[in-house]
C-alpha atoms as a PDB file:
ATOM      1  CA  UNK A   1      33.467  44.863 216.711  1.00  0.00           C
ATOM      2  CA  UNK A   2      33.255  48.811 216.581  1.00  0.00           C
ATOM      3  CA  UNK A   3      36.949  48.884 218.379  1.00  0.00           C
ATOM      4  CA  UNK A   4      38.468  46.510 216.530  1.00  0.00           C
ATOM      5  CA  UNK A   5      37.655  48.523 213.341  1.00  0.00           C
ATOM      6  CA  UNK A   6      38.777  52.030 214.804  1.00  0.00           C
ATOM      7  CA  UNK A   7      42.124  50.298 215.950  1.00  0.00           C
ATOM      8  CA  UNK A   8      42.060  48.947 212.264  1.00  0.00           C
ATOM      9  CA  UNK A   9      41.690  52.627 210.709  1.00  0.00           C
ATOM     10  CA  UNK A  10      43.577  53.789 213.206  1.00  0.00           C
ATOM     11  CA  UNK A  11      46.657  51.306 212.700  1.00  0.00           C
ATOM     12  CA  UNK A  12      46.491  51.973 208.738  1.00  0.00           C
ATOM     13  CA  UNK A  13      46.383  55.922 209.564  1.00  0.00           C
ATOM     14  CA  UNK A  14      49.241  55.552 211.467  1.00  0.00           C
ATOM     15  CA  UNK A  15      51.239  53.742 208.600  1.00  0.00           C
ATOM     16  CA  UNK A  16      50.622  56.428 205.933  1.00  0.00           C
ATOM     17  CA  UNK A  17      51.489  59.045 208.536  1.00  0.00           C
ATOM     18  CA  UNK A  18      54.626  57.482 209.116  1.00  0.00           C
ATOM     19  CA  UNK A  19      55.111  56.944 204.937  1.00  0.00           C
ATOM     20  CA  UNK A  20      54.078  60.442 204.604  1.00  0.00           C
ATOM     21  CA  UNK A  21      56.879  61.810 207.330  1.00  0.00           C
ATOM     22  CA  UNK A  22      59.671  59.503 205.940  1.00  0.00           C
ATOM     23  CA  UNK A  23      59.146  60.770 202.391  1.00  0.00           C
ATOM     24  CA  UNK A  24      58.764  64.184 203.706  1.00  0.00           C
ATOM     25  CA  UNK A  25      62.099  63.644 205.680  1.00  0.00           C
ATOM     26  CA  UNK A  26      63.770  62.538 201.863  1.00  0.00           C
ATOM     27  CA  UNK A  27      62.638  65.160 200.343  1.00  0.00           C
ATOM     28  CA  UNK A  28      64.270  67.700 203.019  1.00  0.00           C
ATOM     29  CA  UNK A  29      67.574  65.873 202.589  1.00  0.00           C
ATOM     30  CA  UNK A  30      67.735  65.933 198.712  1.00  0.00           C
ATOM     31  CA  UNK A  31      66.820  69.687 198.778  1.00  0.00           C
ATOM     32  CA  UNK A  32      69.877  71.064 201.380  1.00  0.00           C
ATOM     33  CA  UNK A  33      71.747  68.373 198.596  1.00  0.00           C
ATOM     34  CA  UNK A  34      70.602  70.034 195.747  1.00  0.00           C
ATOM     35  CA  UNK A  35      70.723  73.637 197.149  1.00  0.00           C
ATOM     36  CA  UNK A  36      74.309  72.777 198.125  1.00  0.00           C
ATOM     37  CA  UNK A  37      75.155  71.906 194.799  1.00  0.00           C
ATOM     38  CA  UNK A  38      74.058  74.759 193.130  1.00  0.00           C
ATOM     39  CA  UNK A  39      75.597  77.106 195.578  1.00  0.00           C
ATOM     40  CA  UNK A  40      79.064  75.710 194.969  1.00  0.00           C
ATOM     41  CA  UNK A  41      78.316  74.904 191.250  1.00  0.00           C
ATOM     42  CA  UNK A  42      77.742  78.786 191.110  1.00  0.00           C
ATOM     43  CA  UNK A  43      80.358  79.520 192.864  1.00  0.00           C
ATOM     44  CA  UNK A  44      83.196  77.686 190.995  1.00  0.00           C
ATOM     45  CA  UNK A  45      81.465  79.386 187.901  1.00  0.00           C
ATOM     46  CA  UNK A  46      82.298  82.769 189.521  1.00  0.00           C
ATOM     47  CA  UNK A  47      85.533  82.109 190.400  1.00  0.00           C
ATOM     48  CA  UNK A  48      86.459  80.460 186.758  1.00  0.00           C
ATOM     49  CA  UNK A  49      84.942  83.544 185.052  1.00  0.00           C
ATOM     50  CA  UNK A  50      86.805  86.017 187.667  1.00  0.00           C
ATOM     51  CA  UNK A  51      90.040  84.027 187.151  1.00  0.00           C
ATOM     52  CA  UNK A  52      89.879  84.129 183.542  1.00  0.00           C
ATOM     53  CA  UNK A  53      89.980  80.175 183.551  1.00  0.00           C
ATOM     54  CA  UNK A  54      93.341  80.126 184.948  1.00  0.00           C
ATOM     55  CA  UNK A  55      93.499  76.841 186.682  1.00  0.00           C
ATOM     56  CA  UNK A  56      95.993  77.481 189.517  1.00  0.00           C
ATOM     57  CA  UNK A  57      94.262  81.202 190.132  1.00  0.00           C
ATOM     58  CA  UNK A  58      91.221  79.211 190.783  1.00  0.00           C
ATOM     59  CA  UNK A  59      93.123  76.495 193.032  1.00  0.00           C
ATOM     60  CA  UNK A  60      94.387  79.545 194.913  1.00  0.00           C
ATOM     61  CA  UNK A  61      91.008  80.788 196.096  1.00  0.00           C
ATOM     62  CA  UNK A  62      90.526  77.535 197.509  1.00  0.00           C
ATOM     63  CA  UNK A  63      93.902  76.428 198.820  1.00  0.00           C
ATOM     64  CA  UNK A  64      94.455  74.104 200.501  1.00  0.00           C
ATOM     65  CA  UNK A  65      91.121  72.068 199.908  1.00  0.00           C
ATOM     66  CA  UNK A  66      91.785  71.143 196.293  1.00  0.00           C
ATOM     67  CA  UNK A  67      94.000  69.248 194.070  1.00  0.00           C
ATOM     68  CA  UNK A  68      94.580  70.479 190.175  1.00  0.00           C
ATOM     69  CA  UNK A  69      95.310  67.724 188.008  1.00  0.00           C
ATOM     70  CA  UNK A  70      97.503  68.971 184.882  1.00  0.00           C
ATOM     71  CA  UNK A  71      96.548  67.740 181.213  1.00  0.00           C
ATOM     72  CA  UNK A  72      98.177  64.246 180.550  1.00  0.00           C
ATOM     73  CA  UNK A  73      99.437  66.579 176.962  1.00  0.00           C
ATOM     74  CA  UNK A  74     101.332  69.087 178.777  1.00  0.00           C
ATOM     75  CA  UNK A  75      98.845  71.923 177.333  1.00  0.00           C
ATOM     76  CA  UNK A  76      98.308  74.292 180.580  1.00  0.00           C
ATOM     77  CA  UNK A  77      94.917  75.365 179.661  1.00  0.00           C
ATOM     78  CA  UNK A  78      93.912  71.534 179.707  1.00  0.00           C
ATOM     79  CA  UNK A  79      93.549  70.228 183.449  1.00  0.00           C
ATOM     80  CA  UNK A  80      91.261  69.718 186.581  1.00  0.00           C
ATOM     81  CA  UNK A  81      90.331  70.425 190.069  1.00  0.00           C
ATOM     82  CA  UNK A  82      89.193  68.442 192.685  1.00  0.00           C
ATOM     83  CA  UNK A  83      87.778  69.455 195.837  1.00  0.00           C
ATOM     84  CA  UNK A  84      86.049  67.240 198.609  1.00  0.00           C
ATOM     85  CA  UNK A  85      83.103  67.833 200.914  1.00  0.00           C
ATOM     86  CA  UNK A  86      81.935  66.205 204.008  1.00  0.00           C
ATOM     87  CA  UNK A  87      77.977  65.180 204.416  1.00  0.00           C
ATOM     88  CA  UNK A  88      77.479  68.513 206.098  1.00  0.00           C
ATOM     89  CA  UNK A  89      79.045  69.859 203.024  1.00  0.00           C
ATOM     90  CA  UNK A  90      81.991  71.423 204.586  1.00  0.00           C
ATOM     91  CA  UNK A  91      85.167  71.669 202.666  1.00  0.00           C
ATOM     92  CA  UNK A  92      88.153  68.931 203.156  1.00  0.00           C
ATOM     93  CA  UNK A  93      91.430  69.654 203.002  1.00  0.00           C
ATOM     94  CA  UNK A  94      93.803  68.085 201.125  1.00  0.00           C
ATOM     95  CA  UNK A  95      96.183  66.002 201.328  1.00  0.00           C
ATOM     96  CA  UNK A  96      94.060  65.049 204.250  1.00  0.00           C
ATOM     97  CA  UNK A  97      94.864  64.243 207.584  1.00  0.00           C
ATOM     98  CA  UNK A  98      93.944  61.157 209.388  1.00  0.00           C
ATOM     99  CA  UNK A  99      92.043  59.816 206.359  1.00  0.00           C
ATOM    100  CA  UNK A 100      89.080  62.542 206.269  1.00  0.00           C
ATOM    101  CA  UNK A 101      88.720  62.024 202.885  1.00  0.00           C
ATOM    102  CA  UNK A 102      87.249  58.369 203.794  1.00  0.00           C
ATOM    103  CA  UNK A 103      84.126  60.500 205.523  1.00  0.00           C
ATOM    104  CA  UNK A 104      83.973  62.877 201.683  1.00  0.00           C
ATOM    105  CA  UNK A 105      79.892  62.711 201.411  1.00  0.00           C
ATOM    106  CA  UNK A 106      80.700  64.722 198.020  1.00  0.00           C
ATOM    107  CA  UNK A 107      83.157  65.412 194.967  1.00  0.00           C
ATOM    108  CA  UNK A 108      83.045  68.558 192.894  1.00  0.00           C
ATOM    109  CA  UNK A 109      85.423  68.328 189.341  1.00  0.00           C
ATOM    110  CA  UNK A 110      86.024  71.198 187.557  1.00  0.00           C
ATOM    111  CA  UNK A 111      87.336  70.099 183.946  1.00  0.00           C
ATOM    112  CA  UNK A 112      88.713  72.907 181.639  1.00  0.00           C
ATOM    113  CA  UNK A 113      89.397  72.237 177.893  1.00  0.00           C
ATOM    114  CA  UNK A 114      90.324  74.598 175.441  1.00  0.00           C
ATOM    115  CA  UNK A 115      87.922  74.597 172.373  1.00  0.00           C
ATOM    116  CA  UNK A 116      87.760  76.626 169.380  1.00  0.00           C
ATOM    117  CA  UNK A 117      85.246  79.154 170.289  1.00  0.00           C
ATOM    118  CA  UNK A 118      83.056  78.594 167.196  1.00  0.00           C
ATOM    119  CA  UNK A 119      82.522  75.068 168.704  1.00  0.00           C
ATOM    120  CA  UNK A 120      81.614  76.881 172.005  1.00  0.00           C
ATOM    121  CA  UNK A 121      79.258  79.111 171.083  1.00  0.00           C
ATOM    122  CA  UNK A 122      77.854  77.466 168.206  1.00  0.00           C
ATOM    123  CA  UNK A 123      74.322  76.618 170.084  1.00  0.00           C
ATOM    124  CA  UNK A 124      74.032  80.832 170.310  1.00  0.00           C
ATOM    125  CA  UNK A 125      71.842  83.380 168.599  1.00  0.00           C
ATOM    126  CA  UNK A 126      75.330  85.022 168.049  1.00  0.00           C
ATOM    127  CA  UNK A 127      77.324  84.923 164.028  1.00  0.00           C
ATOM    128  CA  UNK A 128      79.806  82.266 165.553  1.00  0.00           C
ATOM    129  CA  UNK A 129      81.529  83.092 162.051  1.00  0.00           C
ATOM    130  CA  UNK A 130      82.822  86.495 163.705  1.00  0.00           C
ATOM    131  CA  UNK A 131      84.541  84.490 166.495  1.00  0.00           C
ATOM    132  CA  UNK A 132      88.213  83.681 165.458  1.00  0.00           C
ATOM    133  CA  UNK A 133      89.952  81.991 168.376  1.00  0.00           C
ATOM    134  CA  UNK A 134      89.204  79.675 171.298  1.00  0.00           C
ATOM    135  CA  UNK A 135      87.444  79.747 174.506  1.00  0.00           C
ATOM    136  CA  UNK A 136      87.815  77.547 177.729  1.00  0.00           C
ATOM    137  CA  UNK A 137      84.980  75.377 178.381  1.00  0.00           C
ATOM    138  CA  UNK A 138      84.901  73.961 182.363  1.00  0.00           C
ATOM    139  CA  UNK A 139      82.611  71.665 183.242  1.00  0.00           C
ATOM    140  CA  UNK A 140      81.676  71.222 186.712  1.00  0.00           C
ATOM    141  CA  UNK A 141      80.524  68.172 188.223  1.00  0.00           C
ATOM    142  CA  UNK A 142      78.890  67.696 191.775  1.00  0.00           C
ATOM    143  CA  UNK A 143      79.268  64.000 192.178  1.00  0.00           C
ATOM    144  CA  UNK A 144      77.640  61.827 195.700  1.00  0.00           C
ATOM    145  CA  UNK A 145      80.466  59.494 197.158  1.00  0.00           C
ATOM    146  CA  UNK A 146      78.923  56.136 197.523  1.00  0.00           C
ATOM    147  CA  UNK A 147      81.528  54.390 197.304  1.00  0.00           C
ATOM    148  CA  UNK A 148      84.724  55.635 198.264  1.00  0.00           C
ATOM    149  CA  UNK A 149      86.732  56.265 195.246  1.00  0.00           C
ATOM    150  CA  UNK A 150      87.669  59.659 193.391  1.00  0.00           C
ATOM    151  CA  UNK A 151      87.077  60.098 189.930  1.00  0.00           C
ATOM    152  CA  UNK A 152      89.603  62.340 187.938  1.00  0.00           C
ATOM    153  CA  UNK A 153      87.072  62.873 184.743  1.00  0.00           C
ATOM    154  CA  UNK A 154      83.144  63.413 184.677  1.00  0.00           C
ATOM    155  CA  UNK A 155      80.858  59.752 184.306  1.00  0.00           C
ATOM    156  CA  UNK A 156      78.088  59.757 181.802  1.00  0.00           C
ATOM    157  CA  UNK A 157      74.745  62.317 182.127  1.00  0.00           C
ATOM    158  CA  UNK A 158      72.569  59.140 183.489  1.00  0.00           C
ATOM    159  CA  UNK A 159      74.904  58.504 186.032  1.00  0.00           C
ATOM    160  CA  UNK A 160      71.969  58.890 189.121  1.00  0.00           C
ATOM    161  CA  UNK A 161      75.023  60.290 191.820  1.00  0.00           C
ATOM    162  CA  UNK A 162      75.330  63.223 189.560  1.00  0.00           C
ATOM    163  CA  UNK A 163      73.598  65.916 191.622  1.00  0.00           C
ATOM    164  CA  UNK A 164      74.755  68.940 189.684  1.00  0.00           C
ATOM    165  CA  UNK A 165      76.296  69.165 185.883  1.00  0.00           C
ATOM    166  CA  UNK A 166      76.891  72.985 184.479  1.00  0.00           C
ATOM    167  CA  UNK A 167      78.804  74.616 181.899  1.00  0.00           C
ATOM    168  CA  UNK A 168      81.005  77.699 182.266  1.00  0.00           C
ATOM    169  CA  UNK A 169      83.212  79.407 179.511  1.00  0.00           C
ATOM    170  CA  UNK A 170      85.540  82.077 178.701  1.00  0.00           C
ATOM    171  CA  UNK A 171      86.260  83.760 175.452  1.00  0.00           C
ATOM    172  CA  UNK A 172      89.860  84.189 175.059  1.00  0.00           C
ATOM    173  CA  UNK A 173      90.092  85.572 171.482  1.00  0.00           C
ATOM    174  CA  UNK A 174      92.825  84.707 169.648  1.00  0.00           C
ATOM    175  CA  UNK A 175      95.581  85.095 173.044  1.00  0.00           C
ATOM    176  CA  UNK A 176      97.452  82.882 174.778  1.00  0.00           C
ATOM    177  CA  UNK A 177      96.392  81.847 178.194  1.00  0.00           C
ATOM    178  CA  UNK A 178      99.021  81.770 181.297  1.00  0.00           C
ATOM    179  CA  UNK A 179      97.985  79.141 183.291  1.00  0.00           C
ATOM    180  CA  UNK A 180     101.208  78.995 184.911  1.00  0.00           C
ATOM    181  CA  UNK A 181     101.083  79.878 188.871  1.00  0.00           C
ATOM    182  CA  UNK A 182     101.105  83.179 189.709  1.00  0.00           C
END
């Protein structure tokens, strides 16, 4: 009776072990996610606040591995970028060859909009009232591919394969912007 109750504790030790290394194992994989995320949220933010927001100046540090949609208005400071990652979170290129983009783990979208930069700023500690112009506003999205299709604007906030959602912006003043290629 004494061994059948040790292999009894024993069995049920043995199953929360194994629950406890699964989750543990889950964990692991949603932090190298998440830390991959934020590395190339941060670094699109970089890269939009080096280029000034110029949308083909930013394709250009990546070329090759994205695709810039232009407004559907004709207004160049209006538009998005697309680039594609595989699950080890190395960049795709694209067009791709030999359909790698059916093995994209991940989609990043970066989505610049003009705005008025009163609107912009107008959650700052800052006299918004002194700020005559616009600003560009990108929003970049980390998104997990499921399912195999490419979204060209961002889903809603509860949307759970959202792994990363920032805002980046640039005060332009009252200028024009050339977002024409350099």
């Amino acid at each position: 009776m004494e061994l059948i109750i040790s292999i009894l504790f024993f069995s049920i030790s043995g199953a929360i072990c194994i629950q406890l290394f699964a989750k543990a194992h889950t964990l692991s994989e949603q932090s190298v996610e998440m830390n991959n995320s934020v590395l190339w949220t941060q670094n699109i933010s970089e890269v939009f606040y080096g280029s000034r927001g110029n949308l083909h100046t930013i394709a250009d540090y990546f070329a090759g591995c994205c695709v810039v949609l232009e407004s559907y208005d004709d207004t160049p400071e209006i538009g998005a970028l697309i680039m594609f990652f595989d699950e080890n979170w190395n960049l795709i290129d694209f067009p791709s060859e030999n359909g790698a983009l059916n093995f994209a783990g991940y989609e990043l979208l970066l989505s610049i909009k003009k705005l008025p930069a009163k609107e912009v700023y107008a959650d700052t500690q800052a006299d918004t009232s002194l700020m005559d112009g616009d600003a560009l506003q990108g929003e970049i999205t980390i998104l997990r591919m499921d399912e195999q299709t490419t979204i060209d604007q961002i889903p809603d906030d509860d949307d759970p394969d959202i792994i990363s959602d920032r805002y980046t912006d640039f005060y332009i003043g009252n200028t024009e912007v050339d977002n024409s290629e350099a």
